[in-house]
Protein backbone atom coordinates (compact mmCIF):
# COMPACT_ATOMS: atom_id res chain seq x y z
CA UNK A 1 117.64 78.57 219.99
CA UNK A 2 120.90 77.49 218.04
CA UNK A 3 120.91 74.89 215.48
CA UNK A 4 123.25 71.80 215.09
CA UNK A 5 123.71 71.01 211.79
CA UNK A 6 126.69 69.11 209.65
CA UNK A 7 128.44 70.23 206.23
CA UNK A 8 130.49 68.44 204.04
CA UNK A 9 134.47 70.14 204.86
CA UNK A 10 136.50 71.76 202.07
CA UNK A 11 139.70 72.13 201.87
CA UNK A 12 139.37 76.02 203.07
CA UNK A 13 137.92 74.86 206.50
CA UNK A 14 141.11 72.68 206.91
CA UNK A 15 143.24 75.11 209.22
CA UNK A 16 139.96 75.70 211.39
CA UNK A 17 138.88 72.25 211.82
CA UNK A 18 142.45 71.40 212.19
CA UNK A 19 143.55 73.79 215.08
CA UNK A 20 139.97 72.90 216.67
CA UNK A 21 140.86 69.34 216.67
CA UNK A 22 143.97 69.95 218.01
CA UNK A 23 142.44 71.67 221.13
CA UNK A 24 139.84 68.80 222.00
CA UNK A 25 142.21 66.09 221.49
CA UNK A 26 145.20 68.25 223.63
CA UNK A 27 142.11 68.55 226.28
CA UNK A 28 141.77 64.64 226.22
CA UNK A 29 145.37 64.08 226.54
CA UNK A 30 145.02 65.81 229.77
CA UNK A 31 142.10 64.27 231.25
CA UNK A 32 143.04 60.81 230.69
CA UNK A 33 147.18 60.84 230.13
CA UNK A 34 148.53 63.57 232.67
CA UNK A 35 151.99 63.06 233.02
CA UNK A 36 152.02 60.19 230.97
CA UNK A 37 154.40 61.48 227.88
CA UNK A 38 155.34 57.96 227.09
CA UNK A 39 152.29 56.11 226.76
CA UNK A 40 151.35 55.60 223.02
CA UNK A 41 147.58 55.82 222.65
CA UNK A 42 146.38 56.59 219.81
CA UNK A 43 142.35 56.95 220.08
CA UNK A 44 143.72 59.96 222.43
CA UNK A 45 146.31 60.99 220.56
CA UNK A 46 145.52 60.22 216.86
CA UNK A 47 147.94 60.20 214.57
CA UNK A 48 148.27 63.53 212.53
CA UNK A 49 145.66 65.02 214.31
CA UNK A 50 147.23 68.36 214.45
CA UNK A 51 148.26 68.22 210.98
CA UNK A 52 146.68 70.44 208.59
CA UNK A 53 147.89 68.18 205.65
CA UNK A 54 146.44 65.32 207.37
CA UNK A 55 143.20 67.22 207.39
CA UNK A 56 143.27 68.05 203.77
CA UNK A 57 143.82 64.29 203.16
CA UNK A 58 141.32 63.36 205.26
CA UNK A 59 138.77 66.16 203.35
CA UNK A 60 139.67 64.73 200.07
CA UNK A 61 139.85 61.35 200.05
CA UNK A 62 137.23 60.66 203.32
CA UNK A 63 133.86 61.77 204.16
CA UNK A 64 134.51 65.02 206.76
CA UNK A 65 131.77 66.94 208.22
CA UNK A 66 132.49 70.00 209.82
CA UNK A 67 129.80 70.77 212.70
CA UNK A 68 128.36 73.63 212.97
CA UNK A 69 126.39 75.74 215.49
CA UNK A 70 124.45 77.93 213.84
CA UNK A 71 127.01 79.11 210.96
CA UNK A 72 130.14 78.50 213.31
CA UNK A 73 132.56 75.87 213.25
CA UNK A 74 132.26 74.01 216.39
CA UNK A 75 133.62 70.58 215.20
CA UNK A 76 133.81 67.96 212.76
CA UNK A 77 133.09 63.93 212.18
CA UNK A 78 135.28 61.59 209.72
CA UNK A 79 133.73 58.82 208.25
CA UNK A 80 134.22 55.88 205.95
CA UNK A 81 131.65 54.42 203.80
CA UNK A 82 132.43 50.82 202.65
CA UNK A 83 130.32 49.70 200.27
CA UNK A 84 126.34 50.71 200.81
CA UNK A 85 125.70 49.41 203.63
CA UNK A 86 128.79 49.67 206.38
CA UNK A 87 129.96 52.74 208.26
CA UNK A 88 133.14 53.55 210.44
CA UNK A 89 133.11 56.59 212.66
CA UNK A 90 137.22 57.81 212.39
CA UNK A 91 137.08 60.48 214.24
CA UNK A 92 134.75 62.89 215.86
CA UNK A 93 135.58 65.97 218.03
CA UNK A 94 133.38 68.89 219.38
CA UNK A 95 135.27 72.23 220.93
CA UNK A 96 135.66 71.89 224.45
CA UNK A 97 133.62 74.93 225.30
CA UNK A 98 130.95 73.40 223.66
CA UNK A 99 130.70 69.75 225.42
CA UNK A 100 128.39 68.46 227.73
CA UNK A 101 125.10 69.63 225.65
CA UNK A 102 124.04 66.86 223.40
CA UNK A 103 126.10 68.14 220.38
CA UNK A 104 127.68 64.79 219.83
CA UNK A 105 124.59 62.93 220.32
CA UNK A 106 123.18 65.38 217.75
CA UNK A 107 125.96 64.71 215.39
CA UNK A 108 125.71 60.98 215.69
CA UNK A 109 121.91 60.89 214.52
CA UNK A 110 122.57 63.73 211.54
CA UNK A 111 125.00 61.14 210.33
CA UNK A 112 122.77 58.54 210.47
CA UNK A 113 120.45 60.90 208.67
CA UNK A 114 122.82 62.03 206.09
CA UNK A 115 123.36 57.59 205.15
CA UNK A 116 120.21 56.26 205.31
CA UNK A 117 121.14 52.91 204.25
CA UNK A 118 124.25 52.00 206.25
CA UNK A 119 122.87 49.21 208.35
CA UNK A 120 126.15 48.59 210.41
CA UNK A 121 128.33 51.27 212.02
CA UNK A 122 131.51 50.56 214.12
CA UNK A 123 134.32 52.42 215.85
CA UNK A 124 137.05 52.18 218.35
CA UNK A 125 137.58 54.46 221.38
CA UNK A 126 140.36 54.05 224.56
CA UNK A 127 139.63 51.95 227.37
CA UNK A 128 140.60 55.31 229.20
CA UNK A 129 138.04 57.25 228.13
CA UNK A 130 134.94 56.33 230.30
CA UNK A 131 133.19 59.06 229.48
CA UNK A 132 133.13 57.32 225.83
CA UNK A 133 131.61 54.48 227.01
CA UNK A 134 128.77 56.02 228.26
CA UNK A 135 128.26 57.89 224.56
CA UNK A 136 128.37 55.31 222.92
CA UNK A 137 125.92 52.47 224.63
CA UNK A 138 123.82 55.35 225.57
CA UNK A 139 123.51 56.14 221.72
CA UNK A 140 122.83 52.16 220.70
CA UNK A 141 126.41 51.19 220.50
CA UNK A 142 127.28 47.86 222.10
CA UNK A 143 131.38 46.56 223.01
CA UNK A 144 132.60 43.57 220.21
CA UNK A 145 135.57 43.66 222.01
CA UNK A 146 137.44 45.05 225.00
CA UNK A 147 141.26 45.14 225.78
CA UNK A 148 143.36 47.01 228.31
CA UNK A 149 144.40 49.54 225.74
CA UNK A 150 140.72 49.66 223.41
CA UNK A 151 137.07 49.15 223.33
CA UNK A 152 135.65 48.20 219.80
CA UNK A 153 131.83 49.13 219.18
CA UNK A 154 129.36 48.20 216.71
CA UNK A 155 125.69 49.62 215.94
CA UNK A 156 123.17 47.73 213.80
CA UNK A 157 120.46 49.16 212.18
CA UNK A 158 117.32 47.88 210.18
CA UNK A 159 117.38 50.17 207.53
CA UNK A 160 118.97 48.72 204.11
CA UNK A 161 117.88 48.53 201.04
CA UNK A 162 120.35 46.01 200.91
CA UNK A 163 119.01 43.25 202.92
CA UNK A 164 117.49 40.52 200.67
CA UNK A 165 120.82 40.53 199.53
CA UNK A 166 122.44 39.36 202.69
CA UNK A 167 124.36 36.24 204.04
CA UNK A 168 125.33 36.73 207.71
CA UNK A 169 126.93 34.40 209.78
CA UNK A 170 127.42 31.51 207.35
CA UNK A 171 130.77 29.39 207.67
CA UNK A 172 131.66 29.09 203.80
CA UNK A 173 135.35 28.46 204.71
CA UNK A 174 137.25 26.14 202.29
CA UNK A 175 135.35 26.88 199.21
CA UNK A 176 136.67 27.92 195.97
CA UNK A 177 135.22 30.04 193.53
CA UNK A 178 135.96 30.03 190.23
CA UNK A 179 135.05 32.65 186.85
CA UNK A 180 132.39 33.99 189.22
CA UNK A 181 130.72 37.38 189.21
CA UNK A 182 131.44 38.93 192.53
CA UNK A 183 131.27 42.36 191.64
CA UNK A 184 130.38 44.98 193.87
CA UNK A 185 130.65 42.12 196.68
CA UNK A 186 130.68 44.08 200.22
CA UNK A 187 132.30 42.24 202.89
CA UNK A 188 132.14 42.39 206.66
CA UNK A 189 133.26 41.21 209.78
CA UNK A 190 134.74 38.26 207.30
CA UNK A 191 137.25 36.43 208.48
CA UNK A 192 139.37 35.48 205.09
CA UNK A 193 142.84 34.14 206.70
CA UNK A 194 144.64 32.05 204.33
CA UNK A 195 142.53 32.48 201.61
CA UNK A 196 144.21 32.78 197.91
CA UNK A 197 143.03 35.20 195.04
CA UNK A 198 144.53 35.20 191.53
CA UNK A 199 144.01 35.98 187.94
CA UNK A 200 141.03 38.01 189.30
CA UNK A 201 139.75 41.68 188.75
CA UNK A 202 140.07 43.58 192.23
CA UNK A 203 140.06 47.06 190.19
CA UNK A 204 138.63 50.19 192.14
CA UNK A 205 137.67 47.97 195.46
CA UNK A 206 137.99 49.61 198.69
CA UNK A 207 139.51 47.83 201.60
CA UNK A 208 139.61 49.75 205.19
CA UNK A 209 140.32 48.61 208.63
CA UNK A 210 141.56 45.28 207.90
CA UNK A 211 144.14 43.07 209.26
CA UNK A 212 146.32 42.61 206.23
CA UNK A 213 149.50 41.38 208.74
CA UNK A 214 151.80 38.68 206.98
CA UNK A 215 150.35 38.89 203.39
CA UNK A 216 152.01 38.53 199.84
CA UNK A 217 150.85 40.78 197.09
CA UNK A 218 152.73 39.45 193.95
CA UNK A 219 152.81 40.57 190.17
CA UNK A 220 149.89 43.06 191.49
CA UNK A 221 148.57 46.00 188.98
CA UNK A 222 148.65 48.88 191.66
CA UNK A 223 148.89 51.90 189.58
CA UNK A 224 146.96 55.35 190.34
CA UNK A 225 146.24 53.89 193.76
CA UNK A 226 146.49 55.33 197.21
CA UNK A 227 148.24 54.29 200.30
CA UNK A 228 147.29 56.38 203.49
CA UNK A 229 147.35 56.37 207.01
CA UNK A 230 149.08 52.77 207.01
CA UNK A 231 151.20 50.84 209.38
CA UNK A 232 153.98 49.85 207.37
CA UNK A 233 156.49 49.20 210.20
CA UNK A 234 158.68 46.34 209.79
CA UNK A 235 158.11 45.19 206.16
CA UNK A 236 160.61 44.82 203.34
CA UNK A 237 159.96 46.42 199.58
CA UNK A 238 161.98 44.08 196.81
CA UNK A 239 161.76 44.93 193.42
CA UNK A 240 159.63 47.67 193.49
CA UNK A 241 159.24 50.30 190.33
CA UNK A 242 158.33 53.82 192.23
CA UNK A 243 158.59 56.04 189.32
CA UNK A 244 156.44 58.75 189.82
CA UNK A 245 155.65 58.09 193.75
CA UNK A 246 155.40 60.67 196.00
CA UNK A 247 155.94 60.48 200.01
CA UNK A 248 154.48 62.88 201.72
CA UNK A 249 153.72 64.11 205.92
CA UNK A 250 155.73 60.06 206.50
CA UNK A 251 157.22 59.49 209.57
CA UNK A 252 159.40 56.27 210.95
CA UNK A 253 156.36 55.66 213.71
CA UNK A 254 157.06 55.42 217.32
CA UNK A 255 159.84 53.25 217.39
CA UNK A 256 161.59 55.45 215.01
CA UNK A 257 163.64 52.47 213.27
CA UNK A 258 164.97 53.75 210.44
CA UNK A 259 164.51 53.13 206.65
CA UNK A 260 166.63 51.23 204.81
CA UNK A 261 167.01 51.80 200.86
CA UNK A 262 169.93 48.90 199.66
CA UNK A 263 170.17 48.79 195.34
CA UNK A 264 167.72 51.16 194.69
CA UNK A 265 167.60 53.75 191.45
CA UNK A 266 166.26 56.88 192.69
CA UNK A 267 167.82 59.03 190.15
CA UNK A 268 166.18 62.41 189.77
CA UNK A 269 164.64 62.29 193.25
CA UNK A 270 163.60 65.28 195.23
CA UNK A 271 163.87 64.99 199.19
CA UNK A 272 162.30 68.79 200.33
CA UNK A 273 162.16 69.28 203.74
CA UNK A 274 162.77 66.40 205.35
CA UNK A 275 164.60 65.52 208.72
CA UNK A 276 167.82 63.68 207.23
CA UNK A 277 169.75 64.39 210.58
CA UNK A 278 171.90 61.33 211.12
CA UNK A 279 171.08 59.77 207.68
CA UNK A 280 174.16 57.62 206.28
CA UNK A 281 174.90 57.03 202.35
CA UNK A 282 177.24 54.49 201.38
CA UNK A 283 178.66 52.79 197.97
CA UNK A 284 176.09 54.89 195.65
CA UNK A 285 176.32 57.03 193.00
CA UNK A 286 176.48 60.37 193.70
CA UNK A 287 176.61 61.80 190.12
CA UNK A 288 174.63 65.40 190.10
CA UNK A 289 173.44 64.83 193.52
CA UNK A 290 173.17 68.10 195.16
CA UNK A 291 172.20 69.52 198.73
CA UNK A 292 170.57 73.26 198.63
CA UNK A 293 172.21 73.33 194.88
CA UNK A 294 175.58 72.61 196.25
CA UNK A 295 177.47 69.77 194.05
CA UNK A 296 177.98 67.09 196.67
CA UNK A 297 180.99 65.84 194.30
CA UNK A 298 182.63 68.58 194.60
CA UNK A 299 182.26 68.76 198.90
CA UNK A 300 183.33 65.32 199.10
CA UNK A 301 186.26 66.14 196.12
CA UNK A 302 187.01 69.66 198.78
CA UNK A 303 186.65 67.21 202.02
CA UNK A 304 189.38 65.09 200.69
CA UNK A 305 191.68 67.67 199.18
CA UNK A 306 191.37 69.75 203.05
CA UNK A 307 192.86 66.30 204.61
CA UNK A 308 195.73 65.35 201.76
CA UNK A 309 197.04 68.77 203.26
């Protein structure tokens, strides 16, 4: 009889779980969007998903499992761990020749296994996929909310080690809190609109799955930190020191509106294969810029000298 178990990835198993996930997800995308090339959804369609540098992020800096029947790759799970006590289920995917025979609902209790004291686990799946629904409540999940494009669910569990420590479903709104120990605070489900913090240690906290929409973050310490899989769409950058950033597997989203960079100093900069097509530079310095270590000076100098003539 074969044996489900779950691993911890590495960064070898990233072109096999990555090409696997690729297949189940291209499977979905035909069940539930035939012929649909223009609807954006993206519990069907994650982003990255057939990325192989999105799965190395996701190895490194998340918790991936990598399912296995027997000693065969057969799928993987992506988690996040907030805290001790809440859980997020990413992703989780299972080859299609392998579907239908309680491997996911195998899956779902070896992660609960492998976390013994996360007390609250929630993900999202489409409103498409009925099948999902089904998983889900069948496996203790119930809906939090439900829109035409989403379902959100939530499982509870009463197994923390955690729990005298607790305050659930208090309404402390409009307090302030002042030179107070609040480390290692875990927050969920808390709605904080509005709500100021200043002159205040926030070093090495982890914030996931939040609505951050229409914040300020001002004279803010953010060095050695990392920004991934974010929605940046829309927002302005002002007086920003990026020396030493690095961009990497970025894209301008589904709308596709472009980036604008207006007084910036970028000198030294290294753009490696990137789509530029259609990419306009005006008014800047050009000094020792150079495209496949061809002096653009001395194309634009050439240009000009071909139309004197």
């Amino acid at each position: 009889m074969s044996v489900i178990t779950i691993e911890k990835a590495t960064i070898t198993d990233a072109e096999k779980l990555t090409k696997l996930k690729k297949r189940t997800f291209d499977e979905e995308v035909k069940r539930w969007l035939p012929n649909q090339n223009n609807v954006i959804d993206s519990n069907i369609k994650p982003p990255g998903y057939s990325s192989i540098e999105m799965t190395k992020y996701m190895i490194r800096e998340m918790e991936y499992f990598k399912v296995l029947q027997d000693e065969e790759i057969i799928g993987g799970i992506i988690i996040t761990i907030s805290g001790k006590s809440f859980g997020r289920i990413d992703r989780i995917f299972i080859d299609p020749d392998y579907q239908g025979k309680g491997i996911g609902s195998r899956v779902i209790n070896l992660i609960e296994e492998e976390f013994p004291n996360v007390r609250t686990w929630d993900l999202e799946t489409s409103s498409r996929q009925i099948n999902n629904h089904y998983f889900y409540e069948k496996m203790g999940y119930r809906t939090t909310y439900e829109t035409e494009e989403e379902y959100g669910y939530i499982k509870k569990l009463g197994t923390s080690s955690e729990k005298e420590n607790l305050v659930e479903n208090k309404n402390i709104s409009n307090k302030q809190y002042v030179n107070c120990d609040m480390e290692k605070t875990e927050c969920y489900g808390v709605n904080l609109e509005g709500s100021s913090i200043s002159n205040s240690n926030l070093m090495s906290n982890h914030i996931s799955n939040c609505n951050l929409s229409h914040s300020k973050f001002q004279n803010i310490n953010l060095r050695n930190s990392l920004y991934a899989d974010l929605n940046l769409s829309n927002s302005e950058m002002i007086f920003v020191t990026l020396s030493g950033v690095s961009f990497m597997d970025t894209n301008l989203g589904d709308e596709n509106i472009p980036i604008s960079f207006e007084r910036c100093d970028l000198e030294g900069s290294k753009i490696i294969n990137c789509n530029l097509r259609n990419v306009e530079i005006q008014n800047s310095d050009l000094t020792g810029m150079k495209i496949d270590n061809v002096s653009v000076e001395k194309l634009i100098d050439a240009y000009y000298q071909l139309n004197k003539k």
